[in-house]
Each structure stands twice: as C-alpha cells, then as structure tokens.
Protein backbone atom coordinates (compact mmCIF):
# COMPACT_ATOMS: atom_id res chain seq x y z
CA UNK A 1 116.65 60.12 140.44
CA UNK A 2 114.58 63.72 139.78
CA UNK A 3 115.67 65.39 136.87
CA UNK A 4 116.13 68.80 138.87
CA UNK A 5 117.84 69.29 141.85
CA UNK A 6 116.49 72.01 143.69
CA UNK A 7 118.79 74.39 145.90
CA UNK A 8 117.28 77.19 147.91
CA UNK A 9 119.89 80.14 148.23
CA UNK A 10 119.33 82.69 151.57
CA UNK A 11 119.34 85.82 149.02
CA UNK A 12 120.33 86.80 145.21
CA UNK A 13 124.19 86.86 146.38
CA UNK A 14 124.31 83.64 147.54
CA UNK A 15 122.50 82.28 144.53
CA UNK A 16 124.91 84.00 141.98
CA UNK A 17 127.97 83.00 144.74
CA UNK A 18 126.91 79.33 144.32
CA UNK A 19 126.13 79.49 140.53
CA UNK A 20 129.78 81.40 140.21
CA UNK A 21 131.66 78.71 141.49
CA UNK A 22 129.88 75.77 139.63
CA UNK A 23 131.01 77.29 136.33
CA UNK A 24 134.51 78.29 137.70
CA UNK A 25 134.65 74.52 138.79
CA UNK A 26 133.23 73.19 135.29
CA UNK A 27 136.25 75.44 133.60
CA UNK A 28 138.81 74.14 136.21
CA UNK A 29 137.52 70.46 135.40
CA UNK A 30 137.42 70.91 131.76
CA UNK A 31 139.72 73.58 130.01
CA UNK A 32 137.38 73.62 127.20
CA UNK A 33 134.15 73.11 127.74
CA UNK A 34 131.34 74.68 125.42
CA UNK A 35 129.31 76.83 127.64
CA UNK A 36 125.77 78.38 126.96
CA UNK A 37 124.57 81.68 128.37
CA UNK A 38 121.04 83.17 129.54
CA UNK A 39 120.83 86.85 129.21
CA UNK A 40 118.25 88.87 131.48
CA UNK A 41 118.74 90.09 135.21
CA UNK A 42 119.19 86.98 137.13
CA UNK A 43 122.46 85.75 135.57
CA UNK A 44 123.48 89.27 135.80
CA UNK A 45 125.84 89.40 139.00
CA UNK A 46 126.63 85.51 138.91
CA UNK A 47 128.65 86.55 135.62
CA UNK A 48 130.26 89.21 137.51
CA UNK A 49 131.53 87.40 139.91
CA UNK A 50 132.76 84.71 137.42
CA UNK A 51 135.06 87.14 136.13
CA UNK A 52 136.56 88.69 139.19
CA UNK A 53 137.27 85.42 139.95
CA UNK A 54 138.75 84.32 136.62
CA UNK A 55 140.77 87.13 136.70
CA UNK A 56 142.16 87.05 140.33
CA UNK A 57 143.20 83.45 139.93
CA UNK A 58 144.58 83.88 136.31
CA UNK A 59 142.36 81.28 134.96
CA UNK A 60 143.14 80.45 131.71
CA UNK A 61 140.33 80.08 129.66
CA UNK A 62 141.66 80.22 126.00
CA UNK A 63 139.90 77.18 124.62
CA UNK A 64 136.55 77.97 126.66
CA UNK A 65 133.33 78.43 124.27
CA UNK A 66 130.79 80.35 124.90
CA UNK A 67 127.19 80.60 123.21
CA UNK A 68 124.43 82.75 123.30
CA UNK A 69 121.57 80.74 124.01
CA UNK A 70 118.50 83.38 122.19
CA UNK A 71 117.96 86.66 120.46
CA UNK A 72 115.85 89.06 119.46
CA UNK A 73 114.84 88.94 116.05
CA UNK A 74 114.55 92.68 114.33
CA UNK A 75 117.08 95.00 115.94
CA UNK A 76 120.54 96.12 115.10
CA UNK A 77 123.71 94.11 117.13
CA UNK A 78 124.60 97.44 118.74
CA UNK A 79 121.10 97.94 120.08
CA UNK A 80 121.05 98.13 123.94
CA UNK A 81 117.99 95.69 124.04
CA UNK A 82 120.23 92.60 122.80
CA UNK A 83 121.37 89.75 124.17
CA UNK A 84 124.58 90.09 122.35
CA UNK A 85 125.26 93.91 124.12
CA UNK A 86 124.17 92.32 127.28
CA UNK A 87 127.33 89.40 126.61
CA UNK A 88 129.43 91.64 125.53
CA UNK A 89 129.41 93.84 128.30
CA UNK A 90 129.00 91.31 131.32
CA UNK A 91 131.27 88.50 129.89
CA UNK A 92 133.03 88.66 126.52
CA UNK A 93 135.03 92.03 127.16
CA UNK A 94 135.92 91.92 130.42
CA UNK A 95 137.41 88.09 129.96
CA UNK A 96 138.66 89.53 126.25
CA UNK A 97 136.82 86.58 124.70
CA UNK A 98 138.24 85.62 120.97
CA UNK A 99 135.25 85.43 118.10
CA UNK A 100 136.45 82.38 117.53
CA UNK A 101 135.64 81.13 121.14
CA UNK A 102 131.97 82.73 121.12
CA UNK A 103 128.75 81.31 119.08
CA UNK A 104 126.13 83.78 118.56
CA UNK A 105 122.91 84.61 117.32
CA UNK A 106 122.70 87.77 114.95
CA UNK A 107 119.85 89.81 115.98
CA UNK A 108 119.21 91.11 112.16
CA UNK A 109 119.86 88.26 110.31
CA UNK A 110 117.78 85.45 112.17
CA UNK A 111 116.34 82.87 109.59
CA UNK A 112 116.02 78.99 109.21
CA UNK A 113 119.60 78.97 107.90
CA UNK A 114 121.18 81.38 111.17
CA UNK A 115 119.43 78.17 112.90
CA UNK A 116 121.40 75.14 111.37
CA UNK A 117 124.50 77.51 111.50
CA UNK A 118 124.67 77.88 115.26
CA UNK A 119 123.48 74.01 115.45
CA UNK A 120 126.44 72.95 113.38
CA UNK A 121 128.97 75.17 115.31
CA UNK A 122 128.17 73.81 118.61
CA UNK A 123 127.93 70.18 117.13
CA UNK A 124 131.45 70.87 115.95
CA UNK A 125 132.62 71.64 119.56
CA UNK A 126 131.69 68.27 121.19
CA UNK A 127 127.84 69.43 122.05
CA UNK A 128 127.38 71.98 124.86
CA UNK A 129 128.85 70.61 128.23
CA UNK A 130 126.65 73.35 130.52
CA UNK A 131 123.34 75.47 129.60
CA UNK A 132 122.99 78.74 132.32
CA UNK A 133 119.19 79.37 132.20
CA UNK A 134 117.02 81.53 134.01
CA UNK A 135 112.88 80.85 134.06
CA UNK A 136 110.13 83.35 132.53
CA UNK A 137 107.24 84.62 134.07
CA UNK A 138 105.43 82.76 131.98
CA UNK A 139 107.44 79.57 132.10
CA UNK A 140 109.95 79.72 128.96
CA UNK A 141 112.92 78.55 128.91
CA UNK A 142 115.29 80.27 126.33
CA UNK A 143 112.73 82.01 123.74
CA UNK A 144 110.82 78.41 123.76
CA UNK A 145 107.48 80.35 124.65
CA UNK A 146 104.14 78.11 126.01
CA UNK A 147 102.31 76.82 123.35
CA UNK A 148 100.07 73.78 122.69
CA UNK A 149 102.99 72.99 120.55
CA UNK A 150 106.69 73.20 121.13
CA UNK A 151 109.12 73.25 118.15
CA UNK A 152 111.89 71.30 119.42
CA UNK A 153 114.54 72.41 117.06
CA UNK A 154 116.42 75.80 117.08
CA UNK A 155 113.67 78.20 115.92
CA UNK A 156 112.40 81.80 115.26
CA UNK A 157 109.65 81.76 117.51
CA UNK A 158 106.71 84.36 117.95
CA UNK A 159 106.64 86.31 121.51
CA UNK A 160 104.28 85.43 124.05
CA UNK A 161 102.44 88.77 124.61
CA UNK A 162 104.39 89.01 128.24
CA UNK A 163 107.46 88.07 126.91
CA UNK A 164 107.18 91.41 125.04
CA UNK A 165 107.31 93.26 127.85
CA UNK A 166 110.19 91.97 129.11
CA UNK A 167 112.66 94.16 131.14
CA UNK A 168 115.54 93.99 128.44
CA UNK A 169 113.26 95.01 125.37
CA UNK A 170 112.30 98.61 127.73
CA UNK A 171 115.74 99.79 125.93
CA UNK A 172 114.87 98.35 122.28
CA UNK A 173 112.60 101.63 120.87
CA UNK A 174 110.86 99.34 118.44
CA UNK A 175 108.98 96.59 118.91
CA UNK A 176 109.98 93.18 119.27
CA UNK A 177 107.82 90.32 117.79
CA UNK A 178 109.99 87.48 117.39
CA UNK A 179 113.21 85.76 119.10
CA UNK A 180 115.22 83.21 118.08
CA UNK A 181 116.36 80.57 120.08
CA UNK A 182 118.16 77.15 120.82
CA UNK A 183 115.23 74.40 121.16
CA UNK A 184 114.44 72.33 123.55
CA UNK A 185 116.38 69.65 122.18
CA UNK A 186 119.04 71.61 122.07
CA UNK A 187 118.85 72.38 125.58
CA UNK A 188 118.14 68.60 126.97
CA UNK A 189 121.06 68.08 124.83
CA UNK A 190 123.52 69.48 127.19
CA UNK A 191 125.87 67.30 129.73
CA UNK A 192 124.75 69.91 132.80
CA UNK A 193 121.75 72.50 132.99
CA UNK A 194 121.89 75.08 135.66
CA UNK A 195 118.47 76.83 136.28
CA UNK A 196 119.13 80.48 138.27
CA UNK A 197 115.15 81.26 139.64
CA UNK A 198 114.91 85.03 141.45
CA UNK A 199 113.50 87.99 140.44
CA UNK A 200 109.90 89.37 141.24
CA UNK A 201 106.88 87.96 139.21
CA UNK A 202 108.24 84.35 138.50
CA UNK A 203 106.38 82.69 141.75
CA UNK A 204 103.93 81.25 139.78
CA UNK A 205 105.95 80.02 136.77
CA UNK A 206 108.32 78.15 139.68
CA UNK A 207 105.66 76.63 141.58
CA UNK A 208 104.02 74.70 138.67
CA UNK A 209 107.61 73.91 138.13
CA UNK A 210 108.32 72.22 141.30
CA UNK A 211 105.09 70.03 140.84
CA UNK A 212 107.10 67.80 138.60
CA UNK A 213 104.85 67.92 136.03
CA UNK A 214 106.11 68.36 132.22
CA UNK A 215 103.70 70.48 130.53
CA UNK A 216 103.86 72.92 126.97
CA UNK A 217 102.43 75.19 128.66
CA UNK A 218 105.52 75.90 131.07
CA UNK A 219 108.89 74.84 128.81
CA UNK A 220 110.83 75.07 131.72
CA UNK A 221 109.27 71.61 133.11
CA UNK A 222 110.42 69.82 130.15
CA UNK A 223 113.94 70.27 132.85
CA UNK A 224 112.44 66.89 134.27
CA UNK A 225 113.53 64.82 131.22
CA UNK A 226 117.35 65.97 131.76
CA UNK A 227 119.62 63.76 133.55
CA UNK A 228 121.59 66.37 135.61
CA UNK A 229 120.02 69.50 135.98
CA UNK A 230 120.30 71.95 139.20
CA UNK A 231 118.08 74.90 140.29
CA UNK A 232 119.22 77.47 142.19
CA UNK A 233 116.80 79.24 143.82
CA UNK A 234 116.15 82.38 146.39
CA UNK A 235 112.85 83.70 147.80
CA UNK A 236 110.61 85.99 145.16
C-alpha cells in the first residue's frame, strides 16, 4: 500500500472542509489525542472551521494536546511573524486552550536543550496521534529544509534562502536565519499525517512529490515511508 493517499479537493474550501472534519473525527474517536499543527496560509481556514464546529457541537476537548510543529528562531513570542501568534490567534484562544494542553516551541529561547524538552513532552503524551502539514515551495516539510543531509532529530536548522522569504516572516522586521523544528523522525513518528497542498508557487515542489520518489532534496517525499498518510490537495 502507497504511503500517501492522494485526494484532489474542487477548491481551497473543500480542501479545508475535508481536512476539518478528519480532525473533528480524530477528536470524536479519541478524546485525547496529541495533535501537531502547521502554521502558514494553507491550514489557515481548515482551523477555522474546526472551531466553529467544535463550538456548535459543544465538543469537549479538555484532554486534547496540541503542539506546534516549528518556529522561528530569533524573534520575541509576541512578534506577529510567529508561529506561536499565528496558534494563538487561529486555535488556542478561540477553543480557550489550557498551557497545560499545548506544547510549544519558544521563538527566543531555541537551543539543543528547547529540542529534547518538546521531545520528552510529547513522548510523555503517548507520541503524537496526527501531524497537520502543509508542503514548501521548495519541498520542506516542517523547517526540515533540502539538504544533501537531513538531521532527523528535532533541530535548529539554517533557512533555505526561499524559505526566508516566506509569507509569515513579511511581518517579522528583522531577519530570520534559523527555525527550529520537529525532525523527520519525529514526524514519521506519528499514528496519522495529513498533508494540506494549495497555495500559488508549490506546483513544482508537489509534482516531484507525486513521483514517489524519496529524495533530501524535497523532505516532504520522505511522506512515502509513513504508513498512513493523506494529501489533500486543490489545483495551484
């Protein structure tokens, strides 16, 4: 059986629709289930709907984790460019999320030891039970940038020079050099991966993913070596 499970959606609402429901169906399934989070543009209204809908149907999701899969390395928490504001704002406020129930990166304290930290907490939890990931336009997955090398543990990884100039670090004011990041390991390590692909500029990225090929120069094909992964996709 393939690794990835490709799903073509008819536009970006019926990709986040379909992504939506499979994590309102993973929290119905399993009150609390350790759940990791992309950040970025394409996850964007698939976590909105996620809590209109926990809301309207008075889910309870008290014993739900969540975890930030990366960060940027260098700027304050409160900086508009983070990963964390980005949570906060689309996920952990509205739903009221407890610290207790949320793993994260800090975005000014990334070292080795931040690394075996967030490791440890989600090893305590029973491992993560689904990863939300979206693709880069230059194939990473998480902050795991193309390399001849991949680091397969959690990491503080340099920026590929497009990476830099992604959309979210437009708000940052300083430069960003470095992210840090769950590895691939990590990642594989999951019970479910659900890969969200839209978004202008990724075309190229996808289609050497689709060729089932697992290469360190696109991260994201390492997908093929997971058991149960699912791609939603919609035309770029």
């Amino acid at each position: 059986m393939n690794g990835i499970t490709f799903q073509q959606q008819s536009d970006g609402r019926s990709l986040s629709e379909a992504a939506s429901e499979k994590l309102l169906a993973l929290i119905h399934r399993k009150p609390d289930a350790v759940i990791c989070l992309a950040t970025g543009a394409t996850p964007v209204m698939t976590y909105q709907l996620l809590v209109e809908k926990i809301i309207a149907q008075q889910v309870d999701i008290s014993r739900i984790t969540f975890v930030k899969l990366d960060e940027w390395v260098g700027l304050a928490p409160d900086n508009p460019a983070t990963c964390e504001v980005f949570l906060q704002h689309h996920i952990l406020q509205p739903l009221g999320i407890a610290p207790e129930n949320y793993i994260s990166f800090g975005s000014d304290n990334a070292d080795e030891q931040e690394c075996a930290r967030i490791v440890e907490q989600i090893a305590q939890r029973g491992g993560l039970d689904l990863c939300v990931l979206g693709i880069g336009k230059n194939g990473h997955l998480g902050l795991n940038e193309p390399d001849e090398k991949l680091d397969p543990a959690c990491h503080i990884t340099h920026l590929d020079e497009r990476t830099r100039l992604h959309e979210m670090l437009k708000q940052a004011n300083v430069p960003v050099e470095k992210g840090i990041t769950l590895g691939l390991r990590d990642i594989l390590a999951a019970r479910e991966v659900l890969l969200l692909v839209s978004g202008e500029g990724k075309q190229r990225a996808f289609a050497a993913l689709k060729e089932g090929k697992v290469t360190t120069q696109i991260p994201a094909s390492f997908l093929w070596l997971h058991p149960k992964t699912t791609c939603l996709y919609c035309d770029m």
